[in-house]
Protein backbone atom coordinates (compact mmCIF):
# COMPACT_ATOMS: atom_id res chain seq x y z
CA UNK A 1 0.00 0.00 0.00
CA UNK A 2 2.73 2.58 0.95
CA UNK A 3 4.36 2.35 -2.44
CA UNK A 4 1.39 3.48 -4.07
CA UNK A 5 0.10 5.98 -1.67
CA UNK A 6 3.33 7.85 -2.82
CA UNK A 7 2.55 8.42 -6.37
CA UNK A 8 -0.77 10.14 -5.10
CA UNK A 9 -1.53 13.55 -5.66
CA UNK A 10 -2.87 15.64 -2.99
CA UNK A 11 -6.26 15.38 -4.45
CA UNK A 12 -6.47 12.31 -4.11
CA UNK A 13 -4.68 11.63 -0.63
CA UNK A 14 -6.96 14.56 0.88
CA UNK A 15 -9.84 12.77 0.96
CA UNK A 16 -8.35 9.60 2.68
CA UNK A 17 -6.81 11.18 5.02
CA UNK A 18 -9.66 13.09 5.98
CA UNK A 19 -11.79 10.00 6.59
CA UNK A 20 -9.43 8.43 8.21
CA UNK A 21 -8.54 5.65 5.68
CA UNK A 22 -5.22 6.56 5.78
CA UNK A 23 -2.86 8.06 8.61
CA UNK A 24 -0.85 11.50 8.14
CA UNK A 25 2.20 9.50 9.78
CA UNK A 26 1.82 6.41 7.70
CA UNK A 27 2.03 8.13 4.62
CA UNK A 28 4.58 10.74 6.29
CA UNK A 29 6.67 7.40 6.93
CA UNK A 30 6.17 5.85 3.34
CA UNK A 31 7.04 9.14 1.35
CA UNK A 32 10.38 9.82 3.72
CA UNK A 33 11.23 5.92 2.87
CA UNK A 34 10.98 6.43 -0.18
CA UNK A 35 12.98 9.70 -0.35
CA UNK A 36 15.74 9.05 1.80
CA UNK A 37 16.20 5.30 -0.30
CA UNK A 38 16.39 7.56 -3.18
CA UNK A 39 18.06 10.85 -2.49
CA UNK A 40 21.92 9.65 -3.27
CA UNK A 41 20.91 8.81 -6.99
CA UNK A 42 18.43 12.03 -7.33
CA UNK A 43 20.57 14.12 -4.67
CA UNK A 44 16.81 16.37 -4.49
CA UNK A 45 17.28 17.13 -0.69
CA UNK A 46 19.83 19.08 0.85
CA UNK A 47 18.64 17.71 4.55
CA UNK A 48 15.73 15.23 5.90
CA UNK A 49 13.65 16.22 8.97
CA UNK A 50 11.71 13.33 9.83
CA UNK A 51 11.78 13.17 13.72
CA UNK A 52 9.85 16.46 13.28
CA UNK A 53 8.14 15.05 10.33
CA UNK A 54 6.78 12.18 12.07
CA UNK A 55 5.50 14.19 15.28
CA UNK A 56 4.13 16.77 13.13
CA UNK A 57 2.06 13.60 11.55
CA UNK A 58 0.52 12.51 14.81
CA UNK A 59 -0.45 15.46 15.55
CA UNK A 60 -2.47 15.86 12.60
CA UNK A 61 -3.51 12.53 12.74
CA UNK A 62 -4.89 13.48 16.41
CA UNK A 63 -6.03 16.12 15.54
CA UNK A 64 -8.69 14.69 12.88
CA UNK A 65 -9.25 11.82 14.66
CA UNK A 66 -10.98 14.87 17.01
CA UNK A 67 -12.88 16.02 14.12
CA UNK A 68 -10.49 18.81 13.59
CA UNK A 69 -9.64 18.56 10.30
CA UNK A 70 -8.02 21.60 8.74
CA UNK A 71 -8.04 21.14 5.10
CA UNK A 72 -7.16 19.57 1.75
CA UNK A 73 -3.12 19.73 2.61
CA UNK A 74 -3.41 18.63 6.39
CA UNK A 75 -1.38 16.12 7.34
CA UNK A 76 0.19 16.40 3.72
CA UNK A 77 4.44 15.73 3.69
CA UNK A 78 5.83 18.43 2.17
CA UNK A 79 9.43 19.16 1.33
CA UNK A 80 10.82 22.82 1.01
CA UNK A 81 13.54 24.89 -0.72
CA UNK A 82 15.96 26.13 0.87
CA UNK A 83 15.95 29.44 0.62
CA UNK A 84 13.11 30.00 3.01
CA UNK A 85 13.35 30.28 6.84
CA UNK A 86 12.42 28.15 9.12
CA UNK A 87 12.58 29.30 12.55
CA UNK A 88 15.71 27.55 14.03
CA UNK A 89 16.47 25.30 11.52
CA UNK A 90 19.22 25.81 9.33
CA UNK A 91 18.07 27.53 5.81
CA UNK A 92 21.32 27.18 3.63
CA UNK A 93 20.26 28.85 0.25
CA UNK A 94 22.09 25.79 -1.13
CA UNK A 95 25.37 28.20 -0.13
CA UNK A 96 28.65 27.72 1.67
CA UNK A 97 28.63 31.73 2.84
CA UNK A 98 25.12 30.97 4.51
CA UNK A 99 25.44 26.68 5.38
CA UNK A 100 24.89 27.83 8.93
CA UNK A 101 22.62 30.11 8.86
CA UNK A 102 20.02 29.60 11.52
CA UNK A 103 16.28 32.28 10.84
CA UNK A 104 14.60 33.26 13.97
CA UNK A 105 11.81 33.59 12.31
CA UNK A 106 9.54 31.39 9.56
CA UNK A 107 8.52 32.88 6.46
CA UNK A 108 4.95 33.94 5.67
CA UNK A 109 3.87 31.27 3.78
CA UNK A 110 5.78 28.85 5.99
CA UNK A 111 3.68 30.00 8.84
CA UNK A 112 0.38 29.47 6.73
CA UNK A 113 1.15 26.34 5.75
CA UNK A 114 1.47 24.86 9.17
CA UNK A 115 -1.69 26.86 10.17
CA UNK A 116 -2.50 24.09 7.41
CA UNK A 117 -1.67 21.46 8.93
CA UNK A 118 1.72 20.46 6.48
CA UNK A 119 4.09 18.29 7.53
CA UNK A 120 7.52 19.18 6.58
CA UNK A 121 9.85 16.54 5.41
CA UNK A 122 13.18 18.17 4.92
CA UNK A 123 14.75 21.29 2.63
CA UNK A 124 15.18 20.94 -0.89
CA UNK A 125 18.21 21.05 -3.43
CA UNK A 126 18.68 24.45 -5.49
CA UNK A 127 20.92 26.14 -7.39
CA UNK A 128 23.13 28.50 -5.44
CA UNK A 129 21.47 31.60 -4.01
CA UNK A 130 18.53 30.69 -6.57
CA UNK A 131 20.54 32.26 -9.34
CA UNK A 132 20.93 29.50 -11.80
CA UNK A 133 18.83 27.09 -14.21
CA UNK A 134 20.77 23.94 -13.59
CA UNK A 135 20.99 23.03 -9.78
CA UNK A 136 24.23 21.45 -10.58
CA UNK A 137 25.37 23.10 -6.97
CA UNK A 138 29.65 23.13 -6.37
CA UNK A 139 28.44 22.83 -2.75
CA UNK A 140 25.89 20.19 -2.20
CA UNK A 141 25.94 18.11 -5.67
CA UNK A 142 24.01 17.97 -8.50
CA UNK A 143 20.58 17.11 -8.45
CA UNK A 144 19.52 14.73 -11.40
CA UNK A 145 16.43 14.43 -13.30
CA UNK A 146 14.36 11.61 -12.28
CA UNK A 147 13.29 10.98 -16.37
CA UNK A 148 16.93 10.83 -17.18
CA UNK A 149 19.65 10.88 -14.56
CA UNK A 150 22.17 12.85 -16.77
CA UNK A 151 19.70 15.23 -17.59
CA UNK A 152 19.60 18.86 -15.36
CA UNK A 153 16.19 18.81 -13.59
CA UNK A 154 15.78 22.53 -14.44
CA UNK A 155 16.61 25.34 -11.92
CA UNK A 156 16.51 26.92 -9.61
CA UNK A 157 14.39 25.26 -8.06
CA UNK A 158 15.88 21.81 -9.37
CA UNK A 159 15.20 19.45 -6.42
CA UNK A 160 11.48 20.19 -6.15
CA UNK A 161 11.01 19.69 -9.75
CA UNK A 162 12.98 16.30 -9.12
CA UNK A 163 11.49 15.53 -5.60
CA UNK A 164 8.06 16.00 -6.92
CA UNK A 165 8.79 13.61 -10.31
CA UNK A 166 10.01 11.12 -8.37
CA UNK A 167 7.51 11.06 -5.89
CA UNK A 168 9.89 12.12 -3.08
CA UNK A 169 7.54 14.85 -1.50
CA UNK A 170 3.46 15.13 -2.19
CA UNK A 171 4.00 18.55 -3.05
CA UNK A 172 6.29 21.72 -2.60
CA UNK A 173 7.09 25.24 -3.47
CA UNK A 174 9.40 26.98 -5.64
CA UNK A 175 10.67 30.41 -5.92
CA UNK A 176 10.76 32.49 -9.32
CA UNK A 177 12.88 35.21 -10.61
CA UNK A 178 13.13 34.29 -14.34
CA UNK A 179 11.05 31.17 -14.62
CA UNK A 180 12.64 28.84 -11.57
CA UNK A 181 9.46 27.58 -10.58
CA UNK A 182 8.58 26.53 -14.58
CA UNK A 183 11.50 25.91 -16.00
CA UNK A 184 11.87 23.27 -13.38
CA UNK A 185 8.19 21.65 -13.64
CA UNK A 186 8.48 21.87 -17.52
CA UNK A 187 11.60 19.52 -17.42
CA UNK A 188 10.82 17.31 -14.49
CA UNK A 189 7.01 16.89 -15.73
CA UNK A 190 5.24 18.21 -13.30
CA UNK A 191 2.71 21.16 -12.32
CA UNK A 192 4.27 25.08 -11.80
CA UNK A 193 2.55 27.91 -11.30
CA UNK A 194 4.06 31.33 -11.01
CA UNK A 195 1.46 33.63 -9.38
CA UNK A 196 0.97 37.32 -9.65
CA UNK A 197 3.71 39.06 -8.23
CA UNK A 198 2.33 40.58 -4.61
CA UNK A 199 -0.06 37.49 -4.63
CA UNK A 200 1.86 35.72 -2.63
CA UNK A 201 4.17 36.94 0.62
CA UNK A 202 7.69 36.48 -0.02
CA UNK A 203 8.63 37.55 3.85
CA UNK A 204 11.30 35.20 4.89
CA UNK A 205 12.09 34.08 1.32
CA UNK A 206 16.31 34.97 0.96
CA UNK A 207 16.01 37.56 -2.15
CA UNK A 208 17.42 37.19 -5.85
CA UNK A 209 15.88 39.96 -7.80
CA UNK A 210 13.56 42.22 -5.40
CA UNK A 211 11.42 43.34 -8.33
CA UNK A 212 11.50 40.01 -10.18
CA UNK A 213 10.97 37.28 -7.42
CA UNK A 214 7.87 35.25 -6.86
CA UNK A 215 6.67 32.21 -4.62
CA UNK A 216 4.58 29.51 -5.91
CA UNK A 217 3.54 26.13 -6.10
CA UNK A 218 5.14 23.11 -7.65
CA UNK A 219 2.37 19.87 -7.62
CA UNK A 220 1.42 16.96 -9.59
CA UNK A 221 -1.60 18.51 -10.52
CA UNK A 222 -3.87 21.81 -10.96
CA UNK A 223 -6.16 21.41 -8.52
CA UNK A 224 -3.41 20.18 -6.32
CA UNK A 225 -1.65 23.87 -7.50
CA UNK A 226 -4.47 25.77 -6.61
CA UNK A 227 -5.44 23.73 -2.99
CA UNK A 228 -1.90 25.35 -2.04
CA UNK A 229 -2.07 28.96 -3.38
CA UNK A 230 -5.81 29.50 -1.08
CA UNK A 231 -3.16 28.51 1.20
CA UNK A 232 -0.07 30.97 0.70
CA UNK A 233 -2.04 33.47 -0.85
CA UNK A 234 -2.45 36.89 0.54
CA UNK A 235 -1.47 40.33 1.66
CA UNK A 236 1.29 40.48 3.94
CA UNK A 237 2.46 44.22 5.88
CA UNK A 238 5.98 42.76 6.14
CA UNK A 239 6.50 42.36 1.89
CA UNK A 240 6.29 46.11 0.57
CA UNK A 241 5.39 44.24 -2.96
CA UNK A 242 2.52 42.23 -1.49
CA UNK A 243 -0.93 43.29 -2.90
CA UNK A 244 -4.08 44.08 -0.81
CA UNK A 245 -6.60 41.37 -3.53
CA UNK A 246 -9.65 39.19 -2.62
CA UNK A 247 -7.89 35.19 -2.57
CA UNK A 248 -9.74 32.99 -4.92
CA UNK A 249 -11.45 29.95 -4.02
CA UNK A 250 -8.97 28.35 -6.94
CA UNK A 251 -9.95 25.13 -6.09
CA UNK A 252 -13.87 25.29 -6.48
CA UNK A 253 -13.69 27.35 -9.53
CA UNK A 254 -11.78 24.37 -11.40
CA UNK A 255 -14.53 23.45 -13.78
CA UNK A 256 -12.68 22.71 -17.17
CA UNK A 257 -14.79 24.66 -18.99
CA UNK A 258 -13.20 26.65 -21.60
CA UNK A 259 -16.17 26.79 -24.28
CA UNK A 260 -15.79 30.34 -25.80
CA UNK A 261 -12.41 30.76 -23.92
CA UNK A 262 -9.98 33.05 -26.05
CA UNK A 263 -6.81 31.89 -26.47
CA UNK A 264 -3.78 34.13 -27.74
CA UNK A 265 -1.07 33.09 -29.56
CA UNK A 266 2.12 35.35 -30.32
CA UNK A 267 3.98 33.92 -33.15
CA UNK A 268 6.45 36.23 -33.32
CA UNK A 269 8.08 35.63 -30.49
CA UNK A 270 6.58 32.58 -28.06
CA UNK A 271 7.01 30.37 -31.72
CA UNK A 272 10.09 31.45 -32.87
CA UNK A 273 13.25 29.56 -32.47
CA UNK A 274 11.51 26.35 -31.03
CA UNK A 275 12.57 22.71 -30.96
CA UNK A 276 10.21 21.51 -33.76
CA UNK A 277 8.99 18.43 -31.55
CA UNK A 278 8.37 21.09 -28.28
CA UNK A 279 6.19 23.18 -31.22
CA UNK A 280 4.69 20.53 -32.25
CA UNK A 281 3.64 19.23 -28.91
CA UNK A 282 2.23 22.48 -27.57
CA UNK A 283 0.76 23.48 -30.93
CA UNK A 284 -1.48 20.17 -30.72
CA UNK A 285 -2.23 21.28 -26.87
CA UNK A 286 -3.95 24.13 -28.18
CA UNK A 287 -5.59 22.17 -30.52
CA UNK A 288 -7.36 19.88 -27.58
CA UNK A 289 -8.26 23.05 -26.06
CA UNK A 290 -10.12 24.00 -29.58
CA UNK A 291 -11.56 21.06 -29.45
CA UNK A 292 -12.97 21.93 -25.74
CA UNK A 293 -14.98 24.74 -27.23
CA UNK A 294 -11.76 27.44 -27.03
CA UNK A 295 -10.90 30.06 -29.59
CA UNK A 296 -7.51 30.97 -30.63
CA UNK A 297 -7.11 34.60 -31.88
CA UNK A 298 -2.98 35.06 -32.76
CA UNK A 299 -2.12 38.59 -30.68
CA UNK A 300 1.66 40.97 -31.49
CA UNK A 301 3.38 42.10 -28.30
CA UNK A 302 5.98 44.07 -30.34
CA UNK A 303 8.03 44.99 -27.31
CA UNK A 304 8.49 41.22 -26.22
CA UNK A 305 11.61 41.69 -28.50
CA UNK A 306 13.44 43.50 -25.79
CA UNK A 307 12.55 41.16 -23.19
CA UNK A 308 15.52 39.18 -22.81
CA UNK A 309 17.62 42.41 -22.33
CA UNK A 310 15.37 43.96 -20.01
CA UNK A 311 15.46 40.93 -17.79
CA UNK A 312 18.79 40.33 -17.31
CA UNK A 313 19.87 43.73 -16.82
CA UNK A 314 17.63 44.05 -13.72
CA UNK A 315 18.47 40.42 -12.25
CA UNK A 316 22.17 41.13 -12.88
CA UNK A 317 21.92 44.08 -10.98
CA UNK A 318 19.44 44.07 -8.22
CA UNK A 319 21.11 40.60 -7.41
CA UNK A 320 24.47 41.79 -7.63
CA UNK A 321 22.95 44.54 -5.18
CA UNK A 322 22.04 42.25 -2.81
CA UNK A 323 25.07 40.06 -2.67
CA UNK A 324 27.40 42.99 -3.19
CA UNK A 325 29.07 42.47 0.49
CA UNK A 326 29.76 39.28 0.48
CA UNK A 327 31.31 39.79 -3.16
CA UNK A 328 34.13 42.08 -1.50
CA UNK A 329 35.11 40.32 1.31
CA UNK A 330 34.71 36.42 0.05
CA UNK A 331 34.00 35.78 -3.27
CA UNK A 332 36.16 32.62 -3.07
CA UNK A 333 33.02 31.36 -1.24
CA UNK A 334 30.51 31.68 -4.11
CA UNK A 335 30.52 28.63 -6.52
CA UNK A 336 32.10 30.24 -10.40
CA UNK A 337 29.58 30.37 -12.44
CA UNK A 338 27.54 32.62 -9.97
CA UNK A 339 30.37 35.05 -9.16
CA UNK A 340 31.20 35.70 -12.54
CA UNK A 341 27.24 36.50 -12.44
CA UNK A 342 27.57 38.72 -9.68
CA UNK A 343 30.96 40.26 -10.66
CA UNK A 344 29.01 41.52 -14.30
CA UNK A 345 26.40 42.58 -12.41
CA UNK A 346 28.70 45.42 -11.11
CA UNK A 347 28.84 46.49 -14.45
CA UNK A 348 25.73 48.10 -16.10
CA UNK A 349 25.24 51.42 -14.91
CA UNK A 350 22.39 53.35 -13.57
CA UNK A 351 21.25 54.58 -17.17
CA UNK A 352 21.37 50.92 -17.83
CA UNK A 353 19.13 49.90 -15.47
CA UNK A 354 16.64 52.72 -15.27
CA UNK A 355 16.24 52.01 -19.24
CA UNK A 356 15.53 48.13 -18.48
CA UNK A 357 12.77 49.29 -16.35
CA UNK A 358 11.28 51.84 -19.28
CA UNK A 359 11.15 48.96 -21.42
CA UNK A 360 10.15 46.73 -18.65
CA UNK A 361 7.19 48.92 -17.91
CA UNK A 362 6.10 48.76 -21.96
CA UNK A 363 6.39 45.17 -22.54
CA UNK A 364 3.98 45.07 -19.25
CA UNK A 365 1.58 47.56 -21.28
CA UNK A 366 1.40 45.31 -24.60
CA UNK A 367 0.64 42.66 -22.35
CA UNK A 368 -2.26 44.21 -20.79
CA UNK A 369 -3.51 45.35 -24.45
CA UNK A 370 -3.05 41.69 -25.66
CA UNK A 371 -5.07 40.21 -22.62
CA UNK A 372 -7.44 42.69 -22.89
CA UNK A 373 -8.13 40.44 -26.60
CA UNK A 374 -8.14 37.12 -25.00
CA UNK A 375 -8.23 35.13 -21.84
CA UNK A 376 -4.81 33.71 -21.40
CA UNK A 377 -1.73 33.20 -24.00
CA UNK A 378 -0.40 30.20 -24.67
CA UNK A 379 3.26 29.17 -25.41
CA UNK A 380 6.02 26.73 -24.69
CA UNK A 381 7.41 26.86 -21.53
CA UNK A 382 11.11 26.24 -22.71
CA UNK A 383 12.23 26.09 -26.05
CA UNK A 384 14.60 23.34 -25.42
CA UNK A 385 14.71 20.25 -24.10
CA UNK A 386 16.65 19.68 -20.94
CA UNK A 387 20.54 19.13 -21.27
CA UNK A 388 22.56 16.63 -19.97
CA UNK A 389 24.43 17.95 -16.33
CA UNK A 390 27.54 19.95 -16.84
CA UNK A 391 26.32 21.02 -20.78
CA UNK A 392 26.69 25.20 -21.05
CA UNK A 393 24.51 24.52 -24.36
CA UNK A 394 21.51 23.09 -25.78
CA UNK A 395 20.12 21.48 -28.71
CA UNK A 396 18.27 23.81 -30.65
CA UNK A 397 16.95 21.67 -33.78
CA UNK A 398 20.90 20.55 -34.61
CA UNK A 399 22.08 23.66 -33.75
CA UNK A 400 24.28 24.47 -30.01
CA UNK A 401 22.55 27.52 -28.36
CA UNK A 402 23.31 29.06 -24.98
CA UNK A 403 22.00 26.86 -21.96
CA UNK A 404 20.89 30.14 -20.18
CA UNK A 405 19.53 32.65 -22.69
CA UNK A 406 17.50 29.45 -24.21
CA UNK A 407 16.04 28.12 -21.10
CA UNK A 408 14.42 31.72 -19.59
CA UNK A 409 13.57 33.22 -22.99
CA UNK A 410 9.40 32.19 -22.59
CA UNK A 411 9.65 32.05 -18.94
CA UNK A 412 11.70 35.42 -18.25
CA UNK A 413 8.24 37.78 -19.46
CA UNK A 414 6.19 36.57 -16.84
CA UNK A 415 8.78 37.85 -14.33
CA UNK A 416 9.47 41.16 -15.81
CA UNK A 417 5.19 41.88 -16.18
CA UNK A 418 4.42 39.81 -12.90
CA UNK A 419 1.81 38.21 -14.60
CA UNK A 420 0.48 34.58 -13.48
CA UNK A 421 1.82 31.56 -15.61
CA UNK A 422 0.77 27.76 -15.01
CA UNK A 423 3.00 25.20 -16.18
CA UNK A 424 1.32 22.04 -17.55
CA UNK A 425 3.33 18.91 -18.96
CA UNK A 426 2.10 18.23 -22.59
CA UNK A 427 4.06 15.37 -23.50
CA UNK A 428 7.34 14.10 -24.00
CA UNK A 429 10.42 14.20 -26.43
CA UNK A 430 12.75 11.02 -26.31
CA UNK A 431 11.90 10.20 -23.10
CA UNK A 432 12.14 13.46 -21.82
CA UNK A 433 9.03 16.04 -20.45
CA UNK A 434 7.83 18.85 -22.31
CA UNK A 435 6.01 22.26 -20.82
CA UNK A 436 2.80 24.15 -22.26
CA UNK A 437 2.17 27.60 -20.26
CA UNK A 438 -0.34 29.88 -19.81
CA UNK A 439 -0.12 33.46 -18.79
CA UNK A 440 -3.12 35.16 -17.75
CA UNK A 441 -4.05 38.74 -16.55
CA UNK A 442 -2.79 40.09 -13.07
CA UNK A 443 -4.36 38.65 -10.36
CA UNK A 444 -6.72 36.49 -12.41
CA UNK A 445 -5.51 32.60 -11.65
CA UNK A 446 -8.73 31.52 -12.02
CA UNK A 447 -9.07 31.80 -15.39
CA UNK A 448 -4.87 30.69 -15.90
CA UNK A 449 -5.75 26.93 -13.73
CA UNK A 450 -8.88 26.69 -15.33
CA UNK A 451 -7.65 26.25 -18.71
CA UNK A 452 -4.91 24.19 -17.04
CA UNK A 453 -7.36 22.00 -15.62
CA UNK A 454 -9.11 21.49 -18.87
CA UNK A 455 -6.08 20.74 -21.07
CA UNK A 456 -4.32 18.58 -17.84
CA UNK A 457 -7.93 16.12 -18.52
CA UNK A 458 -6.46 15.10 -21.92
CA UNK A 459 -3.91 13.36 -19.68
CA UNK A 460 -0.94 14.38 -22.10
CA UNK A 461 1.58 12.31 -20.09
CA UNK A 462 -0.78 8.66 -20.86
CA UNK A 463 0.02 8.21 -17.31
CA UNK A 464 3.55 7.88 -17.88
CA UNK A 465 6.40 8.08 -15.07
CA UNK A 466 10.45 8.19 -14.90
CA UNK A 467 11.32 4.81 -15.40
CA UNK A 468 13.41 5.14 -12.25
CA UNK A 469 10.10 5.48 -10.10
CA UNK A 470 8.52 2.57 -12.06
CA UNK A 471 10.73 -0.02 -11.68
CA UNK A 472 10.53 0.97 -7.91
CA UNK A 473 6.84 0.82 -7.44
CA UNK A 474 6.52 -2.56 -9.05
């Protein structure tokens, strides 16, 4: 029984656990067995913390026994990455300069999910300080993808993409500054969804990019996705970017309905340099959604060309901002390829940056103008395939293309407009998971899960799971 109750989705584990025909710390017990069995071939966790884990489990388990039952993610074993605090527990940001650091305080949405009744399994792998696509990390190892062990699982947010995959953790969070909670789900298979930005609290989350970071879920399904934003949702007086908005009942307004739905595609630039089987794969994922009752209407964003620019020059620098002190006095302490990232982000200049945000602040506009067209635009979440560990480059149709300006080119526009995007998988390529996303209008992930929920019925993945998990649950 405890093998399969793994491969459950939150959805589905809710309900037993609610009536009882299941236990928070048998579960609890099966998914840390599982994890910890598995964790030097996937390296997805950083630490395990089941002695808390399993007392946090009987306590829930207590607790509905009572008839005190909290909610779809009580009693639910969640892992976390590692770049938010937990009070008195070590919160490494996957770092040497911060392996001891101890918060004395939990983040927000760490404090709303154990008014929630989670139980937290351990932290989660990540690629150093969050800035990174790989989570091949100089300090803890590299975390694999569970579809293809030489494969990078995506980053930053690389070992709950993995964890998730390979059933390691029921569900989890990820943080996103230019697509680390997508990029991540898109190769790894699973669920992301990037909400607005000041949807969610990011108090107690250790910053990248002030302007550019979000918080959001990472599942193995929607309506798992949207059971845990009602949760972390919300204004928050300690995050000067969180957003005084009504929270959605996301999970109740999951219908699948998209009959007269508009769906906008930009060709120009979401199409353009794409791995012809990715196209091909999200192009037909629209087409199920036709089928659904769903229009398509194509839409131009003309200043999506200056997108890529306008996103690095404000992560460069607002991140080479924040770690600017540490830079001086022990930049022998950073792994290379993020202090050469922090060393050029010393170099754009004021003008620089204050012209990133210009353009930032039209490509938002031509967004709003194209949603106010359609419901949601569709796209492929990467362009690319996942490379194997170690690669700098990508396969691009034959051709070798830069790993990083590839990989954040369709995810990086939902950071600079703070717009919500839902990644769904829509299939594979040689064995390997590909990404559709959505992007909606601010503050409207309703309508952004909703058509996730409709196309995620289609079951684009036949039900099909790394062959590493497999052969395990048999």
């Amino acid at each position: 029984m405890s093998k399969e109750l793994i491969t459950k989705s939150v959805e589905e584990l809710a309900p037993l656990i609610a009536k009882r025909d299941v236990s928070s710390l048998e579960l609890t017990k099966a998914v840390l067995d599982h994890a910890e069995s598995l964790n030097e071939t996937v390296n997805a966790y950083i630490s395990f913390t089941r002695k808390q884990a399993e007392e946090t489990a009987q306590q829930a388990d207590n607790e509905i026994a009572s008839g005190n039952y909290r909610g779809m993610y009580h009693g639910i074993p969640m892992a976390i990455k590692d770049n938010l605090y937990f009070k008195n527990e070590v919160t490494t940001m996957a770092s040497k300069i911060h392996q001891d650091f101890v918060p004395d305080f939990d983040a927000t949405i760490i404090s709303k999910l154990r008014e929630a009744g989670v139980v937290f399994t351990g932290k989660l792998n990540m690629h150093e300080y969050a800035w990174g696509i790989t989570t091949n990390n100089p300090h803890f190892g590299a975390c694999r993808n569970p579809w293809n062990l030489e494969k990078i699982p995506g980053g930053s947010s690389g070992g709950s993409g993995a964890a998730i995959a390979a059933d390691m953790c029921v569900a989890t969070l990820g943080t996103d500054t230019a697509g680390s909670i997508r990029i991540p789900s898109s190769a790894c298979g699973i669920v992301g969804l990037k909400p607005t930005h000041g949807r969610v609290s990011k108090y107690g989350c250790f910053p990248l990019s002030w302007s550019l970071d979000h918080i959001g879920p990472m599942t193995k399904t929607v309506k798992d996705a949207a059971g845990l934003l009602e949760i972390i949702a919300g204004y928050d007086k300690n995050d000067p970017t969180s957003v005084k908005a009504p929270v959605g009942n996301y999970t109740e307004k999951l219908k699948g309905d998209v009959k007269n739905i508009v769906i906008g595609v930009n060709e120009e630039y979401f199409f353009k340099n794409v791995d012809y089987e990715v196209e091909k794969l999200v192009r037909a994922g629209i087409q199920s959604l036709v089928d659904q009752g769903a229009k398509v209407e194509e839409v131009s964003i003309p200043s999506l060309k200056y997108a890529e620019y306008a996103e690095m020059i404000t992560i460069l620098t607002e991140a080479a901002t924040i770690h600017h002190p540490n830079l001086l006095k022990r930049p022998e302490d950073f792994g290379a390829d993020i202090r050469l990232l922090f060393e050029l982000g010393e170099i754009p200049s004021a003008v620089d940056y204050l012209q990133a945000q210009q353009l930032r602040r039209q490509i938002k506009l031509d967004f709003q103008k194209a949603l106010e067209k359609v419901d949601v635009l569709i796209a492929p979440t990467l362009p690319i395939i996942a490379p194997n560990i170690g690669d700098d480059y990508a396969d691009l149709n034959g051709a070798k293309v830069d790993l990083i300006d590839h990989i954040i080119r369709f995810t990086g526009p939902g950071n600079l407009t703070g717009l919500p995007a839902l990644t769904v998988p829509c299939g594979l390529k040689n064995g390997m998971p590909v990404g559709l996303q959505i992007m909606g209008a601010a503050m409207n992930e309703e309508t952004v899960l909703n058509v996730g929920y409709a196309y995620e019925k289609t079951n684009p993945l036949q039900g099909k799971k790394p062959e590493l998990v497999s052969s395990l649950q048999k």
